[in-house]
Protein backbone atom coordinates (compact mmCIF):
# COMPACT_ATOMS: atom_id res chain seq x y z
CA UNK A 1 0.00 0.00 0.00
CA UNK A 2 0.91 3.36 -1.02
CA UNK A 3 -0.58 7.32 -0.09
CA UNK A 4 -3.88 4.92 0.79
CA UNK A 5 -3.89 3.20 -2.86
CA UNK A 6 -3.89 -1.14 -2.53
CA UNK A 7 -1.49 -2.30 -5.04
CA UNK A 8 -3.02 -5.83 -5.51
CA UNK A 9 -5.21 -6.38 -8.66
CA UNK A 10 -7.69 -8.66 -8.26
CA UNK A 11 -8.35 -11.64 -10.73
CA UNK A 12 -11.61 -12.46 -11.46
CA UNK A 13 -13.40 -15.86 -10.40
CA UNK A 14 -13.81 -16.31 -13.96
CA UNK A 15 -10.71 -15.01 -15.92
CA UNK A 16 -9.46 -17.64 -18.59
CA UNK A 17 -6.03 -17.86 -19.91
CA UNK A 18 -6.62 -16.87 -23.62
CA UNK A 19 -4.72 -17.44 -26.94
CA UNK A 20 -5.76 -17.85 -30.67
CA UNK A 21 -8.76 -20.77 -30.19
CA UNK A 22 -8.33 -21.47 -26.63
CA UNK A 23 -10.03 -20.28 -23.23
CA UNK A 24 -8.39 -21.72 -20.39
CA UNK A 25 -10.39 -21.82 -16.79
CA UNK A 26 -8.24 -20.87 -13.78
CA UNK A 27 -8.27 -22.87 -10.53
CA UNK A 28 -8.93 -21.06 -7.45
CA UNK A 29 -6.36 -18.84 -6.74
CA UNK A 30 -5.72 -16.59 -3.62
CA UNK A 31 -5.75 -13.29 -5.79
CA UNK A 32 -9.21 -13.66 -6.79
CA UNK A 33 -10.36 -12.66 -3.51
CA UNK A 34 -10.91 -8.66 -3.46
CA UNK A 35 -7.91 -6.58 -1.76
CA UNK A 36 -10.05 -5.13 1.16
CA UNK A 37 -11.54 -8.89 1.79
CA UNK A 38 -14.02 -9.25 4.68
CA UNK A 39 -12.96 -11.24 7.06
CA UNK A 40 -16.25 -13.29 5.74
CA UNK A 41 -15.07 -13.30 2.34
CA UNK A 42 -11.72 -14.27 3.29
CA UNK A 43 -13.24 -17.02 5.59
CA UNK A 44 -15.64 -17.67 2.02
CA UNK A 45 -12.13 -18.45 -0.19
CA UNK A 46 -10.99 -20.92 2.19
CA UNK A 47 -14.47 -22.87 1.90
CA UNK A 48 -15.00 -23.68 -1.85
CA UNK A 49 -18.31 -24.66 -2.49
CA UNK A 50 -19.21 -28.68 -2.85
CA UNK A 51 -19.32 -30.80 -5.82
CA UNK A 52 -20.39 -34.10 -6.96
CA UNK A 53 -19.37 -36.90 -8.66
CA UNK A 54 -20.90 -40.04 -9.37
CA UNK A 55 -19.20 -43.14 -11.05
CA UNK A 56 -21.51 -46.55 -11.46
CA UNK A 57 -19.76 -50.07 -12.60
CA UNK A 58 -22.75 -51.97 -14.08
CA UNK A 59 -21.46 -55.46 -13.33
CA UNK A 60 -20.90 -54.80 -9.76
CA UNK A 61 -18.22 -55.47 -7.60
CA UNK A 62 -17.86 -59.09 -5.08
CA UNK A 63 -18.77 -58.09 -2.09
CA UNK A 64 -16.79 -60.34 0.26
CA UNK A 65 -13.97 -58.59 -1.35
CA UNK A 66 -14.86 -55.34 -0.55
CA UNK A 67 -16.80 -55.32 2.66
CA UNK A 68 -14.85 -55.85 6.10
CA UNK A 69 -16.63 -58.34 8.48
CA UNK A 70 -16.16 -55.49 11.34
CA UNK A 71 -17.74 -52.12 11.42
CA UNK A 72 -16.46 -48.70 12.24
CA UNK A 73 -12.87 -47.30 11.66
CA UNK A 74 -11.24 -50.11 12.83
CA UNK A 75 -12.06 -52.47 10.59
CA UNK A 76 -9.38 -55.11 8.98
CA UNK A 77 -9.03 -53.90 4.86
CA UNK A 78 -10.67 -56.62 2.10
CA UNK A 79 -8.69 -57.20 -0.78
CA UNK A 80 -10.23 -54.18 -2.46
CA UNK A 81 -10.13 -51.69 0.31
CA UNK A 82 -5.92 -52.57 0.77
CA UNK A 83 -5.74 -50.97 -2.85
CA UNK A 84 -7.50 -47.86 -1.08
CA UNK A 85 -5.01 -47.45 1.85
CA UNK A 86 -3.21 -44.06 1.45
CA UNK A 87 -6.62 -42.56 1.01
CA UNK A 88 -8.31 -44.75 3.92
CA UNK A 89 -9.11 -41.78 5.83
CA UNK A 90 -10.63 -39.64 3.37
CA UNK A 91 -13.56 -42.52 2.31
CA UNK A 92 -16.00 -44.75 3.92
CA UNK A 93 -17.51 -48.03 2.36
CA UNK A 94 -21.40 -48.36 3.21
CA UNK A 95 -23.33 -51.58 3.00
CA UNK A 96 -26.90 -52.41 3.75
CA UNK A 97 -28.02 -50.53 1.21
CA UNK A 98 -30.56 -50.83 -2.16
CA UNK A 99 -33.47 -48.98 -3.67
CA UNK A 100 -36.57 -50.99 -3.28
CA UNK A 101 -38.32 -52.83 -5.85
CA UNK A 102 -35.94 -53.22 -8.53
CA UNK A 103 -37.24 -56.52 -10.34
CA UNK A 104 -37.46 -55.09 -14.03
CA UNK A 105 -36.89 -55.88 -17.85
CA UNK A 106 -33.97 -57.99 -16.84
CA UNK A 107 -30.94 -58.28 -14.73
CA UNK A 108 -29.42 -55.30 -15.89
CA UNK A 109 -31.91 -52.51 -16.24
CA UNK A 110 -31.50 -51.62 -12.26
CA UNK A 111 -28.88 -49.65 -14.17
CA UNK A 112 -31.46 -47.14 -15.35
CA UNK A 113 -32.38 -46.29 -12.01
CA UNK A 114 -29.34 -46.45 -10.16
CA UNK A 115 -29.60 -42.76 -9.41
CA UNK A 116 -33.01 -41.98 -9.85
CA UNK A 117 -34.67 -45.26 -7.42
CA UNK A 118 -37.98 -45.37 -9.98
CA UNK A 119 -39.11 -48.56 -9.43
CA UNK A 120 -39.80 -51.63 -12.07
CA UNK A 121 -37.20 -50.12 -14.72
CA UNK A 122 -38.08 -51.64 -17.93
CA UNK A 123 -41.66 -53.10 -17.72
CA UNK A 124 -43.99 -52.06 -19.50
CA UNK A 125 -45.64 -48.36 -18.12
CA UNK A 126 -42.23 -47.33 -16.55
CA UNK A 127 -41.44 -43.81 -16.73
CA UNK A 128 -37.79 -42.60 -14.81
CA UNK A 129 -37.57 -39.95 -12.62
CA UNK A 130 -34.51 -37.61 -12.20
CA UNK A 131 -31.17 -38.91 -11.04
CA UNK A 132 -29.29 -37.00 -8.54
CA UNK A 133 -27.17 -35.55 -10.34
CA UNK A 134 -29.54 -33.42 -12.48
CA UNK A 135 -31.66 -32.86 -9.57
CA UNK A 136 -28.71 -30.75 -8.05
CA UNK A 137 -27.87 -28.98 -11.15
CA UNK A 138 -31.74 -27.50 -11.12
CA UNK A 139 -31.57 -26.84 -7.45
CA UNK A 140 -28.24 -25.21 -6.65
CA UNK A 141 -27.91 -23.85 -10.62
CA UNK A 142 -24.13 -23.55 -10.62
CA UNK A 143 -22.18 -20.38 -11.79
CA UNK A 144 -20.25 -22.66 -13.80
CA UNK A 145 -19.41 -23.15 -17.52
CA UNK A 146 -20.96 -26.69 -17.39
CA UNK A 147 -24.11 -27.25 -15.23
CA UNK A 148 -23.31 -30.83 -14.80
CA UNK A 149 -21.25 -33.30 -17.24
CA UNK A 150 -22.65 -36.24 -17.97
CA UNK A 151 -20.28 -38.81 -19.43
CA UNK A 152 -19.31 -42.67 -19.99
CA UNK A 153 -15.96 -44.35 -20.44
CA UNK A 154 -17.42 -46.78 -23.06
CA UNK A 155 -20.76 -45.51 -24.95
CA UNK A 156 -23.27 -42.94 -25.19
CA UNK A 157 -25.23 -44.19 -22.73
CA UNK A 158 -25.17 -42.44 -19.13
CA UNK A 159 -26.89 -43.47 -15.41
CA UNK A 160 -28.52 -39.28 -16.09
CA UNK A 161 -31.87 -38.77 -16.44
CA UNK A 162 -34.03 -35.11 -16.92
CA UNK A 163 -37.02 -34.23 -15.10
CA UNK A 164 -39.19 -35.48 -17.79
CA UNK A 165 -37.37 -39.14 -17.41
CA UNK A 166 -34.55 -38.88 -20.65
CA UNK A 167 -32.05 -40.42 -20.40
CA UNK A 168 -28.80 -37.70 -21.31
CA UNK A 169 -26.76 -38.79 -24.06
CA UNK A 170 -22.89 -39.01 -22.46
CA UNK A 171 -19.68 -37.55 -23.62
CA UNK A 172 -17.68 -40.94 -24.13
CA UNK A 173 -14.44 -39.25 -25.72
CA UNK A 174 -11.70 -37.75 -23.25
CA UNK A 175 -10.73 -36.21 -26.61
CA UNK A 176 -13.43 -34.10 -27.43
CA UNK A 177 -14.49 -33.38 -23.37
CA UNK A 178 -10.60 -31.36 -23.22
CA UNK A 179 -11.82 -29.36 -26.31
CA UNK A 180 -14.97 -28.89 -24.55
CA UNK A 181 -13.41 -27.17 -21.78
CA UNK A 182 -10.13 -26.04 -23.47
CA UNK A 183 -10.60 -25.11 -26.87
CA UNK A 184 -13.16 -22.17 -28.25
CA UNK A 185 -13.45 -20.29 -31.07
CA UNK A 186 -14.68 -20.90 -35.06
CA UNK A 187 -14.52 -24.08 -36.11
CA UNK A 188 -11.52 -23.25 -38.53
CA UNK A 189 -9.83 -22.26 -35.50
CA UNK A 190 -10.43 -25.66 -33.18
CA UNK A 191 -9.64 -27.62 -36.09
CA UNK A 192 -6.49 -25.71 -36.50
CA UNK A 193 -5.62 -25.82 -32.96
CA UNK A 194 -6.40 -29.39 -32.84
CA UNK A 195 -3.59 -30.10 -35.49
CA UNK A 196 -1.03 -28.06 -33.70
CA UNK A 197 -1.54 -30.46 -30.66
CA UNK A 198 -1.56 -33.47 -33.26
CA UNK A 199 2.04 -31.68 -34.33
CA UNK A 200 3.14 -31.70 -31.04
CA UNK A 201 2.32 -27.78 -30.07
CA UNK A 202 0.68 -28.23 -26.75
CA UNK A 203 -2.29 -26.01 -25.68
CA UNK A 204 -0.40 -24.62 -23.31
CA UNK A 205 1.94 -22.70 -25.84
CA UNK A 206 -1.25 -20.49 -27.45
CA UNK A 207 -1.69 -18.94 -23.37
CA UNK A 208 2.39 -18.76 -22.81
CA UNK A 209 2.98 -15.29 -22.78
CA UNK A 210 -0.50 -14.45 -20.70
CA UNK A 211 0.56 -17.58 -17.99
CA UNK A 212 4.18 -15.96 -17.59
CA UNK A 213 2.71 -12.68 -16.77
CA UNK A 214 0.31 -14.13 -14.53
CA UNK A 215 2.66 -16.03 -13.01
CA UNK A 216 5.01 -13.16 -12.25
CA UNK A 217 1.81 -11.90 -10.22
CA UNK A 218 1.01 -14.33 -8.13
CA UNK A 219 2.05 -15.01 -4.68
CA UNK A 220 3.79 -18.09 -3.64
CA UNK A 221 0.68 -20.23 -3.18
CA UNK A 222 -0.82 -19.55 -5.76
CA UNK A 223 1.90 -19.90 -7.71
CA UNK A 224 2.23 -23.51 -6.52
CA UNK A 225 -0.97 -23.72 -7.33
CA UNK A 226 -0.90 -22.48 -10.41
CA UNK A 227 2.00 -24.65 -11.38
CA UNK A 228 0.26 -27.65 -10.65
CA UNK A 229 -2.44 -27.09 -12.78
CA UNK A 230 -0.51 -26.27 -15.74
CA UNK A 231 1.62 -29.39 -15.26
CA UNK A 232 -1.73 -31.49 -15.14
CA UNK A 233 -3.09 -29.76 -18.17
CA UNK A 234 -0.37 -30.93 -20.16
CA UNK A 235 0.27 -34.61 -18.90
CA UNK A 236 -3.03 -34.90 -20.39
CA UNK A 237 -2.39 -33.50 -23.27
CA UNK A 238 0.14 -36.35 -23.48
CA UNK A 239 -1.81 -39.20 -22.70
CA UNK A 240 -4.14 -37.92 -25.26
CA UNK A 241 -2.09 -37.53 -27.83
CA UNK A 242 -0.11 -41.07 -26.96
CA UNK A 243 -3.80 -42.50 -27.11
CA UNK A 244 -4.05 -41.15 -30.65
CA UNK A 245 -1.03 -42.20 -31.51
CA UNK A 246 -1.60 -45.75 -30.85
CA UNK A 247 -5.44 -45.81 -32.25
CA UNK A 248 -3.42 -45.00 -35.68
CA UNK A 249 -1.24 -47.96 -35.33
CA UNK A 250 -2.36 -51.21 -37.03
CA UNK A 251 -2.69 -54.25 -34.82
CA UNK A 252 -0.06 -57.01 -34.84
CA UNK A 253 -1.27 -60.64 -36.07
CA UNK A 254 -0.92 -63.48 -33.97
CA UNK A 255 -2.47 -66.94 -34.10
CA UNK A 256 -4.86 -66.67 -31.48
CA UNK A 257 -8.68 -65.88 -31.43
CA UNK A 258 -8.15 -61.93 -30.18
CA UNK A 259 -11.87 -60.17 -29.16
CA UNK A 260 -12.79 -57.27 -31.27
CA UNK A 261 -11.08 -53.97 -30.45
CA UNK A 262 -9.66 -55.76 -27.34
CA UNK A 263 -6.33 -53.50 -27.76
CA UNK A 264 -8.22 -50.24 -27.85
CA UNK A 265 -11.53 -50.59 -26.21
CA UNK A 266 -11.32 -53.32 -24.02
CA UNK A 267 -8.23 -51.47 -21.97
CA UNK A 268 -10.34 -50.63 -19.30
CA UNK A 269 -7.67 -49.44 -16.93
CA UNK A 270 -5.94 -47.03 -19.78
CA UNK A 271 -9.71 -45.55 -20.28
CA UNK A 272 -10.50 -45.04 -17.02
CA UNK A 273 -7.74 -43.64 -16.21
CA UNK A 274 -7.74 -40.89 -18.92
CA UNK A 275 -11.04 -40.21 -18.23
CA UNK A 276 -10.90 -39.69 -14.79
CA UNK A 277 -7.87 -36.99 -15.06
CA UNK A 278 -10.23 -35.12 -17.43
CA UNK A 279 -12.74 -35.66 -14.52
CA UNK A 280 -10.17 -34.11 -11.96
CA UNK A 281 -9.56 -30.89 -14.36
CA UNK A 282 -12.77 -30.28 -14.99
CA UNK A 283 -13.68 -30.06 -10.77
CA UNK A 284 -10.00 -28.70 -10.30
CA UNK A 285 -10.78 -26.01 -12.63
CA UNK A 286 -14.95 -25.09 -11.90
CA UNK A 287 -15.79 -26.18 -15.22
CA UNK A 288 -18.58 -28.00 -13.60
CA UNK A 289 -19.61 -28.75 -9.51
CA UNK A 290 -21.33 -32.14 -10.56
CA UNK A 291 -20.47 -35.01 -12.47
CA UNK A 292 -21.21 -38.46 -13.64
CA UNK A 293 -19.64 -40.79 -14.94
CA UNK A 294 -20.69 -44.74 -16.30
CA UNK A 295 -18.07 -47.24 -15.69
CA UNK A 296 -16.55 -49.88 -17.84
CA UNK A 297 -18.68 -53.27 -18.35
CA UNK A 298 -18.79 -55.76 -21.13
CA UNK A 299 -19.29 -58.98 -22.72
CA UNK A 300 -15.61 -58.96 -23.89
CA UNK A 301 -12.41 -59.83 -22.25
CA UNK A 302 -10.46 -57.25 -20.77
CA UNK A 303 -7.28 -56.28 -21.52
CA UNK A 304 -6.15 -57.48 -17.97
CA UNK A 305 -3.44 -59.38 -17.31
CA UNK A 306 -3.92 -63.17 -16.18
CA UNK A 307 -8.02 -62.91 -17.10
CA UNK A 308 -9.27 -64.82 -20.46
CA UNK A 309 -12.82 -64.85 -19.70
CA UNK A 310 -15.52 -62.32 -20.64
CA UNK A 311 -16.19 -59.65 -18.08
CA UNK A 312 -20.10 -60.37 -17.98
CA UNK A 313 -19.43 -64.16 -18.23
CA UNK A 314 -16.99 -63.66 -15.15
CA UNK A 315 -19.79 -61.70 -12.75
CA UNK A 316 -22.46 -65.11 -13.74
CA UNK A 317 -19.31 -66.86 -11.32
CA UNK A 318 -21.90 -69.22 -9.52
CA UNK A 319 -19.47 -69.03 -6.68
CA UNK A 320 -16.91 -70.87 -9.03
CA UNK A 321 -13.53 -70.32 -7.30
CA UNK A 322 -11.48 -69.93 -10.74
CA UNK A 323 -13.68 -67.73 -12.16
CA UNK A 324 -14.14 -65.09 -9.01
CA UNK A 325 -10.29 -64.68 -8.95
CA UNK A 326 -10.40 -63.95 -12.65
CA UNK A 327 -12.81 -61.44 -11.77
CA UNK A 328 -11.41 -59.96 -9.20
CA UNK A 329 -8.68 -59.02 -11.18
CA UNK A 330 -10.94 -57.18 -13.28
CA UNK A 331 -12.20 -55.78 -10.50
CA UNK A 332 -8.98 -54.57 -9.03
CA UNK A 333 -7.64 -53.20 -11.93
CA UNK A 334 -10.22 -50.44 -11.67
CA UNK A 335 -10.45 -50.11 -8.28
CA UNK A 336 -6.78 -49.04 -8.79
CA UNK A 337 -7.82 -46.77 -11.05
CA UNK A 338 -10.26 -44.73 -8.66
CA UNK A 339 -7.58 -44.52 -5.89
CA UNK A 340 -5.79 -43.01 -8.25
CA UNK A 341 -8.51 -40.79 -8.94
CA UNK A 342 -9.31 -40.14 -4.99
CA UNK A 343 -5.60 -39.49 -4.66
CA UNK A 344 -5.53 -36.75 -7.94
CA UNK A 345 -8.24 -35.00 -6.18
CA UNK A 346 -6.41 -34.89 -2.65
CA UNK A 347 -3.68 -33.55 -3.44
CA UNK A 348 -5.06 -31.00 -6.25
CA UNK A 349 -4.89 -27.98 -3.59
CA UNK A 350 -8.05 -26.21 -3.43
CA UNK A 351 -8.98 -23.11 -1.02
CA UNK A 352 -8.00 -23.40 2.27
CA UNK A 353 -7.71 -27.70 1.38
CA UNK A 354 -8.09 -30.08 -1.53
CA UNK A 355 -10.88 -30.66 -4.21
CA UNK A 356 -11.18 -34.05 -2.66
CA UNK A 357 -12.63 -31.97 0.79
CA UNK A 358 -15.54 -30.09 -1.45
CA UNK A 359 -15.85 -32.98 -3.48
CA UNK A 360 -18.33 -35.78 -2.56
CA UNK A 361 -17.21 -38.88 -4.51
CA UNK A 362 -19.62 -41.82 -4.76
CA UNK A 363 -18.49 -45.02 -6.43
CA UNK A 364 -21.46 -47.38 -6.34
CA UNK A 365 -23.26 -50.23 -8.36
CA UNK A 366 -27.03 -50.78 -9.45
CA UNK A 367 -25.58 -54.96 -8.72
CA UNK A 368 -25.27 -55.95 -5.43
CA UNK A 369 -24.42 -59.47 -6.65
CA UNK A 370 -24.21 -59.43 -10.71
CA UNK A 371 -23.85 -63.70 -10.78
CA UNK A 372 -27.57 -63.65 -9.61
CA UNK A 373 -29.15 -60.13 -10.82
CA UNK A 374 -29.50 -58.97 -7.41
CA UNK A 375 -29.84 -55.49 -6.90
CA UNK A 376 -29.88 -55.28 -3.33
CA UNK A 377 -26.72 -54.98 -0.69
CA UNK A 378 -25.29 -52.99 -3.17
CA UNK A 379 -21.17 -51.72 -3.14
CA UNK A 380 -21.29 -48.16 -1.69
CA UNK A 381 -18.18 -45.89 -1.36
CA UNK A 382 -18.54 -42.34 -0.44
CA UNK A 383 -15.22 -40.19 -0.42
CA UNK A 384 -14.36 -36.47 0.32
CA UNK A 385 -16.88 -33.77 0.59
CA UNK A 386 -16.29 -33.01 4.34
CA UNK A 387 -17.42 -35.97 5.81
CA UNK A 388 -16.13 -37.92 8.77
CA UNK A 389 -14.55 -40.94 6.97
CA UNK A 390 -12.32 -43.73 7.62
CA UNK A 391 -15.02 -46.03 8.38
CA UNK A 392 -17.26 -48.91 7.30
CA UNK A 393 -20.70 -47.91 7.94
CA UNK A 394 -23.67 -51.02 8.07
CA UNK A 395 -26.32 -48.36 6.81
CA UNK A 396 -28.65 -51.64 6.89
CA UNK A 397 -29.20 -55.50 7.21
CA UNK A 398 -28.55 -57.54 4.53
CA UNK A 399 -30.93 -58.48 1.83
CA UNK A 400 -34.59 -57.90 2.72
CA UNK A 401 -33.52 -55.77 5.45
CA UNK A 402 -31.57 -53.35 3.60
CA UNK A 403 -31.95 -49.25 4.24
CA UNK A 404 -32.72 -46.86 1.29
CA UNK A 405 -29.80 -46.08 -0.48
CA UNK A 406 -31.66 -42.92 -1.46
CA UNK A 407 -31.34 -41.82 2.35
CA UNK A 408 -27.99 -41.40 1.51
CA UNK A 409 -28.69 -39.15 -1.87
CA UNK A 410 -30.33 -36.88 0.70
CA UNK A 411 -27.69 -36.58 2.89
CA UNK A 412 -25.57 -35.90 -0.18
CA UNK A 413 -28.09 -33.07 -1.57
CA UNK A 414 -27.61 -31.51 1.98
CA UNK A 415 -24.55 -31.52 1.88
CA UNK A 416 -23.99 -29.87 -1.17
CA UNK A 417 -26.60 -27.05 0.04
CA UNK A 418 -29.62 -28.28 -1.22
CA UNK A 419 -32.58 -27.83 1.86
CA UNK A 420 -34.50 -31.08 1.64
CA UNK A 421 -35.43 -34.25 2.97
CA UNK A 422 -36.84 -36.63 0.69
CA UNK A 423 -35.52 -37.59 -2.96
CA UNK A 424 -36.77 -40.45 -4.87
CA UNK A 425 -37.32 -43.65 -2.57
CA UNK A 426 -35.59 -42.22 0.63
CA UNK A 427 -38.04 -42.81 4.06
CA UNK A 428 -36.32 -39.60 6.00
CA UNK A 429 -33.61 -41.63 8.13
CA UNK A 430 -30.09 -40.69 7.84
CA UNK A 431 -27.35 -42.89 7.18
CA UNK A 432 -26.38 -43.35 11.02
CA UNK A 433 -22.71 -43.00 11.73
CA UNK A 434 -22.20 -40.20 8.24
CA UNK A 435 -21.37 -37.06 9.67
């Protein structure tokens, strides 16, 4: 401060790094908060509002490989919750929970209403209600550039459904989600932007000058900050482009029956992980507070090493011991993969924390048991978001005495801001022990 004049220049909550055909979103940084801050609008920067994401695996997970036999925060880690370790703390797994009266079509259409509860999906006269995530988006309507994304690793198809019960087509391509949120202008101008990153010439090169000058202005947090978002813009922009790369490369021949696209599509762990760092950007960057996202599952066989079975042949096991450790290393490989996710968002600084404390992260399945169709005791893990983790949390009984899983979407619409107490099939009773 000089004579009475503040020196700082405040950056606005919604400046973009800009060069020819690209608009960049900034994180959160400390100098977007005004010079003569309030102590409440200082005490506002360190609390970043909440998001959402939602991520459902259509073939389930085993559940005596994910669900400790003791309850509370001293439990003993399954198989599955040892690949979670380093982010024990900031997730709980729930059981005991289901949305009633899920007998449909057939086995699989409990996928339909995984986030909406509607009951009978499929038969004839069924109508869907709105999922969660959509619900949210017409509540809180987010100052953000995306009300919600709605995407898939494999298809079009998405667990998102409108108010009027249609389903939302998903964005299936990490490819064309980063041009989504990092490339604007004519069309001549994405297409030429999108061969200078084919060439090599990252994204990152078009905002240079601006990002050095911004840099220069930052403090030291933010600069850290500001660092690591840049760095995590453009291992992306690697991955992508390595993903390309090998799309464009014919496939060897060998003398064994191969599945169709096995070596692009059926890499399940290379897909999920690309699409959950464009996941991470897009929260990282308040692109969008709410998200979903519809797992890998398929007929096919994975590109998994030691598994030669189909995927959905695999969850039929019938308790057969050979075939439930070929699944479960299925299973783990993308279990691995959300870790890696959880972990991403933890340590992607946001506010006075990380994105993984104002993000509420629910990995879940419309299967409780895909070998028999049963879409009760369904796998429930609920990171981030400010809750009081580190625990495994009987919600309900088993089976017939399961709780309503939808008791749980209200806690999560609360949490996020949303004043309510009843969504879809919920019976107003808390998930005891979530906090």
């Amino acid at each position: 401060m000089m004579g009475g004049t503040i020196l700082r220049k405040q950056i606005s909550r919604r400046a973009m790094l800009r060069g020819t055909g690209v608009a960049m979103a900034l994180p959160w940084l400390d100098a977007m908060l005004p010079a003569l801050a309030s102590p409440a609008q200082a005490a506002a920067a360190e609390t970043p509002p909440q998001r959402f994401l939602a991520i459902n695996y259509g073939l389930g997970f085993h559940g005596p490989s994910l669900f400790p036999k003791e309850t509370g925060a001293s439990y003993t880690p399954t198989p599955y919750l040892e690949l979670f370790q380093e982010n024990r703390g900031q997730m709980s797994v729930i059981s005991g929970l289901s949305h009633p009266e899920q007998n449909g079509a057939n086995g699989h259409t409990s996928e339909l209403t995984v986030l909406t509860s509607a009951k009978h999906p499929g038969l004839p006269g069924f109508k869907n209600s709105i999922s969660l995530d959509q619900y949210l988006a017409e509540k809180l309507v987010p100052d953000t550039r995306f009300p919600s994304l709605v995407l898939s690793v494999a298809s079009r198809d998405s667990v998102s459904w409108s108010a009027n019960g249609v389903n939302l087509p998903a964005e299936s391509s990490p490819a064309s989600l980063f041009k989504m949120m990092f490339v604007t202008g004519t069309a001549q101008e994405i297409e030429d932007q999108t061969a200078e990153l084919q060439r090599g010439r990252s994204i990152l090169d078009a905002v240079n000058d601006r990002a050095q000058r911004l840099h220069r202005d930052l403090g030291p947090r933010d600069r850290e900050k500001f660092d690591q978002y840049l760095t995590s813009v453009r291992e992306l922009e690697q991955r992508l482009l390595a993903s390309e790369d090998w799309a464009r490369r014919p496939k060897p021949s060998v003398d064994v029956q191969v599945p169709v696209d096995i070596a692009d599509r059926m890499d399940i762990a290379a897909r999920s992980r690309l699409m959950f760092e464009m996941v991470a950007l897009a929260l990282q960057t308040d692109s969008t507070r709410i998200v979903t996202l519809k797992g890998n599952a398929s007929n096919d066989v994975p590109k998994v090493s030691g598994v030669a079975t189909g995927w959905h042949d695999l969850s039929h096991h019938g308790q057969n011991e050979a075939k439930i450790e070929e699944l479960k290393l299925i299973e783990m490989a993308e279990l691995r993969e959300i870790n890696g996710l959880l972990t991403r968002l933890r340590t992607a600084r946001d506010g006075g924390g990380s994105v993984l404390d104002s993000t509420q992260v629910l990995v879940t399945s419309n299967l409780g048991n895909a070998s028999s169709h049963s879409w009760r005791d369904l796998p429930v893990i609920l990171a981030g978001g400010g809750f009081r983790h580190g625990q495994h949390i009987a919600a309900g009984g088993a089976g017939l005495d399961n709780a309503r899983f939808c008791n749980l979407f209200v806690q999560i619409a609360q949490r996020m801001g949303v004043e309510t107490d009843q969504f879809g099939s919920s019976d107003k009773t808390s998930v005891k022990g979530l906090s």
